[in-house]
Structure formats: structure tokens, C-alpha cells
C-alpha atoms as a PDB file:
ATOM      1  CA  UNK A   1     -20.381 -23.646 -17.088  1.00  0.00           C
ATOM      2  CA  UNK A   2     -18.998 -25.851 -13.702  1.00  0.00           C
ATOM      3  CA  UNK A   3     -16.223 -26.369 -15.482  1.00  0.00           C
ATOM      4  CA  UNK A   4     -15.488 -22.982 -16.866  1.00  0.00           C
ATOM      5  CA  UNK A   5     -16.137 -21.742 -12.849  1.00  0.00           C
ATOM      6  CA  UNK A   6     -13.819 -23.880 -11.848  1.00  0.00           C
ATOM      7  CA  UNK A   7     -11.044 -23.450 -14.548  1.00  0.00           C
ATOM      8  CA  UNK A   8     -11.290 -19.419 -13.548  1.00  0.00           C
ATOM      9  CA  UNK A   9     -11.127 -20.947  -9.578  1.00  0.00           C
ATOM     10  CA  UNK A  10      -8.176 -22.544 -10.246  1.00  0.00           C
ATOM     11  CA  UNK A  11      -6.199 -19.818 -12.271  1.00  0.00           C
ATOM     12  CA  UNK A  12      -6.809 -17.328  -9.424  1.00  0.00           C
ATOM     13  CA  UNK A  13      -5.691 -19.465  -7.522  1.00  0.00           C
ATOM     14  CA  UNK A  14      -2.490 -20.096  -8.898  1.00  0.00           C
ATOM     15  CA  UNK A  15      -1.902 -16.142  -9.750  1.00  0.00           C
ATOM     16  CA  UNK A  16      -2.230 -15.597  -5.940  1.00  0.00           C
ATOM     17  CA  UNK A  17       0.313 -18.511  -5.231  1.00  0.00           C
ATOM     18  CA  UNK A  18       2.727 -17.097  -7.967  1.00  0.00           C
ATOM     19  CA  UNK A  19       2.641 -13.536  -6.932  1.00  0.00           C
ATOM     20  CA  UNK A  20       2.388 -14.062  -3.344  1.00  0.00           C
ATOM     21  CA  UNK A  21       4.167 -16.316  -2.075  1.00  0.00           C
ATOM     22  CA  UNK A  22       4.484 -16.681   1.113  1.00  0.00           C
ATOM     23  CA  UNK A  23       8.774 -18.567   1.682  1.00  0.00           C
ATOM     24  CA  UNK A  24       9.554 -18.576   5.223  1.00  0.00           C
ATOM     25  CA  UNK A  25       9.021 -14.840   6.687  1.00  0.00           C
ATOM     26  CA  UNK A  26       9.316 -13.256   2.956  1.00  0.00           C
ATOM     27  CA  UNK A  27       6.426 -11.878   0.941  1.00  0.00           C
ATOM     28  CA  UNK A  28       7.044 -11.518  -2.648  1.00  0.00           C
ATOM     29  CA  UNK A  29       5.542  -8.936  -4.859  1.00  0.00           C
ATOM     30  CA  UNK A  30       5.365  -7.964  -8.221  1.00  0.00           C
ATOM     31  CA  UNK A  31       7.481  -4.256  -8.472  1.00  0.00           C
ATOM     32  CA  UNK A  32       4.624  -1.503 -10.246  1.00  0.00           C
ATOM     33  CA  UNK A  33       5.755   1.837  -8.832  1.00  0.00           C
ATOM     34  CA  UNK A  34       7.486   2.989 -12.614  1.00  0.00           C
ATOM     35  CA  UNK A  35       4.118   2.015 -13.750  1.00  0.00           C
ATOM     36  CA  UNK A  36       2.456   3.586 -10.918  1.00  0.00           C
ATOM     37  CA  UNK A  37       4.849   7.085 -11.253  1.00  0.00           C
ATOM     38  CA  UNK A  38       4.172   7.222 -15.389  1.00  0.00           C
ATOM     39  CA  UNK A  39       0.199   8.747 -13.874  1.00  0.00           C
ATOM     40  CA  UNK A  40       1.773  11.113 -11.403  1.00  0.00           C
ATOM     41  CA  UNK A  41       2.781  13.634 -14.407  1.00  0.00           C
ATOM     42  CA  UNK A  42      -1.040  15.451 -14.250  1.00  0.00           C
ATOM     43  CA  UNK A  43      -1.530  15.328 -10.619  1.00  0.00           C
ATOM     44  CA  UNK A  44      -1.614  18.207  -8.268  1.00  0.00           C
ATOM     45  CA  UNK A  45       0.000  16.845  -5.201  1.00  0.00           C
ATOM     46  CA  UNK A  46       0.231  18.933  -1.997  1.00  0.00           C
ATOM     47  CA  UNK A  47       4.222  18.946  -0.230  1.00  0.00           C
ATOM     48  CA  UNK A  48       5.582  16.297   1.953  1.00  0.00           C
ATOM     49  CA  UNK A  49       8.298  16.780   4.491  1.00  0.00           C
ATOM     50  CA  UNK A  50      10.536  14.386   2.446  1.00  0.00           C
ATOM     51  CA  UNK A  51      10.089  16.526  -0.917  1.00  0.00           C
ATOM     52  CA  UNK A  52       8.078  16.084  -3.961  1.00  0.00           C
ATOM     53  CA  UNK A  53       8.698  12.313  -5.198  1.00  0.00           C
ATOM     54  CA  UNK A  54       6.873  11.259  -1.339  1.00  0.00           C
ATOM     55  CA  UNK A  55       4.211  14.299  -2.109  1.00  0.00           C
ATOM     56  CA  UNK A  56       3.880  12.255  -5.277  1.00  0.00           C
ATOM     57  CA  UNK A  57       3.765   9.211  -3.736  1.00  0.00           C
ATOM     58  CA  UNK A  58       1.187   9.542  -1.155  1.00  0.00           C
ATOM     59  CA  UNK A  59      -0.951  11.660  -3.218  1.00  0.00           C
ATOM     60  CA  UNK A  60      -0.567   8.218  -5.935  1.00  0.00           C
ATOM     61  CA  UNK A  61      -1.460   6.116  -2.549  1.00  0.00           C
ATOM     62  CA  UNK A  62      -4.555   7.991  -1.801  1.00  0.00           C
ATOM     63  CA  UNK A  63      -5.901   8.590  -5.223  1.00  0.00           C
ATOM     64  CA  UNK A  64      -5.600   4.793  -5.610  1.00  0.00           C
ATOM     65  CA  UNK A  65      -6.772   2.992  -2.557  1.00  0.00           C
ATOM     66  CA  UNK A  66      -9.708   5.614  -2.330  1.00  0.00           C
ATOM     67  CA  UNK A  67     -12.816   6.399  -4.005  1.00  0.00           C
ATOM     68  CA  UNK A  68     -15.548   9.054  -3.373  1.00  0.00           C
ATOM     69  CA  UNK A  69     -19.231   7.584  -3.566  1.00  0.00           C
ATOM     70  CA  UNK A  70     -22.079  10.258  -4.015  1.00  0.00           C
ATOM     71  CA  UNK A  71     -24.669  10.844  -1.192  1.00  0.00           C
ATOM     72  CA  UNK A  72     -28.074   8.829  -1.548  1.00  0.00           C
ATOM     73  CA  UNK A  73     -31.687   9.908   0.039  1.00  0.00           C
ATOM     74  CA  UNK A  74     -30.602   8.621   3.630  1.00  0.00           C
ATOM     75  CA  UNK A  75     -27.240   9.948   3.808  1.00  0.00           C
ATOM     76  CA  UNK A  76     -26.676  12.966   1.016  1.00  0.00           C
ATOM     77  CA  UNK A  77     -22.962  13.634   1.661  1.00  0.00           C
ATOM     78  CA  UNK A  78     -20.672  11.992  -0.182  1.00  0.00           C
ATOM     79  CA  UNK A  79     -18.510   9.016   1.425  1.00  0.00           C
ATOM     80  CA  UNK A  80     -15.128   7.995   0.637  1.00  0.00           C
ATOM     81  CA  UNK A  81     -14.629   4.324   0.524  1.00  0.00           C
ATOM     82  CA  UNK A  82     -11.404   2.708   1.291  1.00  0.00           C
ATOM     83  CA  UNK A  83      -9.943  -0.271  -1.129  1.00  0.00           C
ATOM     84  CA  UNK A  84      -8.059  -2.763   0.671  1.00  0.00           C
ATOM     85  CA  UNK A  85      -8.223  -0.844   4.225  1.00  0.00           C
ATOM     86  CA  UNK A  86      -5.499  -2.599   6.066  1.00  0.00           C
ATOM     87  CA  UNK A  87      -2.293  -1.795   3.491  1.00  0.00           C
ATOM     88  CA  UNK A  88      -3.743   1.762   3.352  1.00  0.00           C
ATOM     89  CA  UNK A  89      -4.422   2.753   6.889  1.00  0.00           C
ATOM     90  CA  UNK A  90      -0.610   0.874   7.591  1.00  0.00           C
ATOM     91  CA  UNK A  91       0.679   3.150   4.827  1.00  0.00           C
ATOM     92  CA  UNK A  92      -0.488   6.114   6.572  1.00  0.00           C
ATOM     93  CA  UNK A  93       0.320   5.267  10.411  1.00  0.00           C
ATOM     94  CA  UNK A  94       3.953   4.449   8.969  1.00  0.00           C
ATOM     95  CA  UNK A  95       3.525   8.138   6.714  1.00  0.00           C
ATOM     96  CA  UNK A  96       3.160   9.570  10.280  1.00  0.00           C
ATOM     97  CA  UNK A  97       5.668   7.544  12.395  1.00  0.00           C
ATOM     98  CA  UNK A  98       8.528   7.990   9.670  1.00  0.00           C
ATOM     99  CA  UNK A  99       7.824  11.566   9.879  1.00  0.00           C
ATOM    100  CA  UNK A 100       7.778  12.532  13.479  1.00  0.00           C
ATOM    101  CA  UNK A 101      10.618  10.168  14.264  1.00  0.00           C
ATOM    102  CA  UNK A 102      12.688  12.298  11.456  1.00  0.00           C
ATOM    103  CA  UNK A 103      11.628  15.443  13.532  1.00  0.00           C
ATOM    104  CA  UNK A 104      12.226  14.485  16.802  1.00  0.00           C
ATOM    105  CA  UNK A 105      15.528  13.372  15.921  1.00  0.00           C
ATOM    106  CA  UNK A 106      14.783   9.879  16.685  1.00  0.00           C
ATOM    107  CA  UNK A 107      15.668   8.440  13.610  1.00  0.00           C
ATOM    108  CA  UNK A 108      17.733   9.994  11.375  1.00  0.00           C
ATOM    109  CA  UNK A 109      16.314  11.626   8.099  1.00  0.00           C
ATOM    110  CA  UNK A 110      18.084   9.734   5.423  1.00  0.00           C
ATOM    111  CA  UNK A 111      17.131   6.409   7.126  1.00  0.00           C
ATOM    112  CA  UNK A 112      13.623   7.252   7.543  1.00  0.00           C
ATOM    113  CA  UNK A 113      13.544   8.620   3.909  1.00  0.00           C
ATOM    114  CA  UNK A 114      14.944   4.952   3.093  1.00  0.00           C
ATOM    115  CA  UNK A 115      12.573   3.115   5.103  1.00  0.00           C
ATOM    116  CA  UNK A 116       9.638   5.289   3.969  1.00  0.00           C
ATOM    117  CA  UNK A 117      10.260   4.971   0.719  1.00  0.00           C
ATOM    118  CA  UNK A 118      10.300   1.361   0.601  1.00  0.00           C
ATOM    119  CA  UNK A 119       6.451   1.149   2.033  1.00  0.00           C
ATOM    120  CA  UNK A 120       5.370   3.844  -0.418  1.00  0.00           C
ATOM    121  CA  UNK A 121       6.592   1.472  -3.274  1.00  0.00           C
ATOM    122  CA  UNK A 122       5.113  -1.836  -1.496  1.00  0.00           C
ATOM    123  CA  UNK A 123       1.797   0.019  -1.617  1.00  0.00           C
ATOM    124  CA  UNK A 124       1.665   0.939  -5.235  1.00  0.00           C
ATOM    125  CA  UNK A 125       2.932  -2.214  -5.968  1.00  0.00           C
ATOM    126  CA  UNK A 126       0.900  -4.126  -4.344  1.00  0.00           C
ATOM    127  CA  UNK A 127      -2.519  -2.758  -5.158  1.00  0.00           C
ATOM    128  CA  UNK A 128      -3.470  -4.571  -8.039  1.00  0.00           C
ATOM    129  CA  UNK A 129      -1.971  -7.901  -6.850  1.00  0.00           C
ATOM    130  CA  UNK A 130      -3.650 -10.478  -4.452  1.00  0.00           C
ATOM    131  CA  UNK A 131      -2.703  -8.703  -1.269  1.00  0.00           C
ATOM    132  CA  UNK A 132      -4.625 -11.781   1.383  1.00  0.00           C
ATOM    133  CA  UNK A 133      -1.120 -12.677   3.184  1.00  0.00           C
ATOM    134  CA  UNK A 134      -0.492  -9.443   3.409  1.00  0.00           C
ATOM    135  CA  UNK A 135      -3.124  -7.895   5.422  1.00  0.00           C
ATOM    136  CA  UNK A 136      -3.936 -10.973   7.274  1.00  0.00           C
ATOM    137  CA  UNK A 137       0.329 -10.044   8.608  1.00  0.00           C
ATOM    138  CA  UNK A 138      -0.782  -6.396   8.749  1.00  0.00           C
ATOM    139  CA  UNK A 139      -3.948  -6.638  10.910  1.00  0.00           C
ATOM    140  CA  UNK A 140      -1.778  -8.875  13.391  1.00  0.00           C
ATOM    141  CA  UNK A 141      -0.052  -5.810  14.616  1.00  0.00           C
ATOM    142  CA  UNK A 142      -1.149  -2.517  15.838  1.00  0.00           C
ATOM    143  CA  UNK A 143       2.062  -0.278  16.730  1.00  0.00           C
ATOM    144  CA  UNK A 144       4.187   1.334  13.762  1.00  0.00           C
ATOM    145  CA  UNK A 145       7.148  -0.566  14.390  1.00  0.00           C
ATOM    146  CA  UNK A 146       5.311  -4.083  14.270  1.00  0.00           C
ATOM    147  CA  UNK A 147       3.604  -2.813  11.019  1.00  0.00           C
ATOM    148  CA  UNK A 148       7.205  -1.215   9.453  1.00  0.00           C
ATOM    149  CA  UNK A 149       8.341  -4.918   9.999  1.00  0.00           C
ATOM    150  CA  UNK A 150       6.067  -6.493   8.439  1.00  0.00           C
ATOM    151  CA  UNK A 151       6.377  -4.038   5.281  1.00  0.00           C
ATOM    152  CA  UNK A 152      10.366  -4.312   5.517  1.00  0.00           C
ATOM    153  CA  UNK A 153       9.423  -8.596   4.854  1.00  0.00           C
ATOM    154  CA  UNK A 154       7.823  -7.729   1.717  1.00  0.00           C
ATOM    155  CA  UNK A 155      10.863  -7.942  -1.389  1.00  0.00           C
ATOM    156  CA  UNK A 156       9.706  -6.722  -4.640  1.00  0.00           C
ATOM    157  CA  UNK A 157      10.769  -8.439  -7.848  1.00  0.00           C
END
């Protein structure tokens, strides 16, 4: 049984190494958004700014990193409980900042689109992967354009 433990110990080990590696300033992922998108076709997704395939995108974000537990005797409203906290709550401060910079004229729309885009397809590529280097980089920084840098680190294979 030790053995078996530590067998398992080791292989998770190694997945984590292999999928995340951490060269230099790069993190390296695994590229899922096709698989990701092939789900989307059912889903009732509200508009973005950007147009549908973002709509699609965050609606894939949120139905992933988010759950809905049921109410118990202490508290009987339901609570929705956030998977992996740090990529999410990054995705959506970066949702917002790529936004309002496109609407203030601060950045312009194509670029933002770009940029966007990019941490929309880290996120759903990311998810099932061992995400610890990561959000150790993301809870390091606070601001949208420390977070945006560390997403624009992450290459996708």
C-alpha cells in the first residue's frame, strides 16, 4: 500500500513538472480551449462587448471554475463555490480592465481583443492542469497590469 502511495506521489509529481514547468520567466501549459469550445454549442451565454466567441468564453470560464452548493439547516441559501480562486478572480479583474481600457480609448480595441483573448484561453486551458506556479505568480500581484503580465508569461503548447 506505501508503495502504491508513493508510486501515485511520484507520478503527480512528475505530471506537474511536465506540464508546468516553470524555464526562466515562462509558464508552460497544455492548450484545451478547442476542447473547452466543443461544450459551448448548448450554452446560453449572455453578450460581451467583444462579441459572441468572449460571451462564449466567459460564460465557459464561469460555468467551469464555479459550482452552486445547496443551502443546509444553518445557512439555507445556496452558495457558489469558487475552484481554483486566484486564476478566476484574475480572469475577471483582467475581463474588466480589458474592457474599460477599450472604452475609454486607452487601449485600442483590437489590442485589447488580442490581449483578452489570450487570458480567456490560459484559463480554459489551464483548469484541469496543475495550476500551483501559477497562482502562487498570480496572488503576488494585485493591479491588472501586474496580473495581465503574469498571464502574457504563460505560452500554451
Amino acid at each position: 500500500m506505501k508503495k502504491q502511495v508513493f508510486f501515485i506521489s511520484i507520478l503527480t509529481l512528475i505530471s506537474a513538472i511536465i506540464c508546468a514547468k516553470n524555464s526562466g520567466d515562462t509558464l508552460y501549459f497544455d492548450n484545451r480551449v478547442s476542447q473547452a469550445m466543443t461544450n459551448s454549442q448548448e450554452m446560453l451565454v449572455g453578450s460581451h462587448q467583444f462579441g459572441e466567441t468572449f460571451a462564449i468564453k466567459m460564460a465557459l470560464i464561469s460555468d467551469i471554475y464555479t459550482f452552486t452548493v445547496a443551502g443546509d439547516p444553518t445557512s439555507p441559501g445556496p452558495k457558489t463555490t469558487i475552484q481554483k480562486p486566484v486564476i478566476y478572480n484574475g480572469v475577471k479583474k483582467l475581463n474588466t480592465y480589458y474592457r474599460q481600457s477599450a472604452k475609454k480609448k486607452l487601449m485600442d480595441e483590437a489590442t485589447a481583443k488580442k490581449l483578452l483573448n489570450h487570458v480567456l484561453d490560459v484559463a480554459l486551458s489551464v483548469y484541469p492542469q496543475p495550476t500551483a506556479t501559477l497562482e502562487s505568480e498570480l496572488r503576488k500581484h494585485k493591479s491588472a497590469e501586474q496580473i495581465a503580465e503574469v498571464f502574457k508569461r504563460v505560452v500554451l503548447r
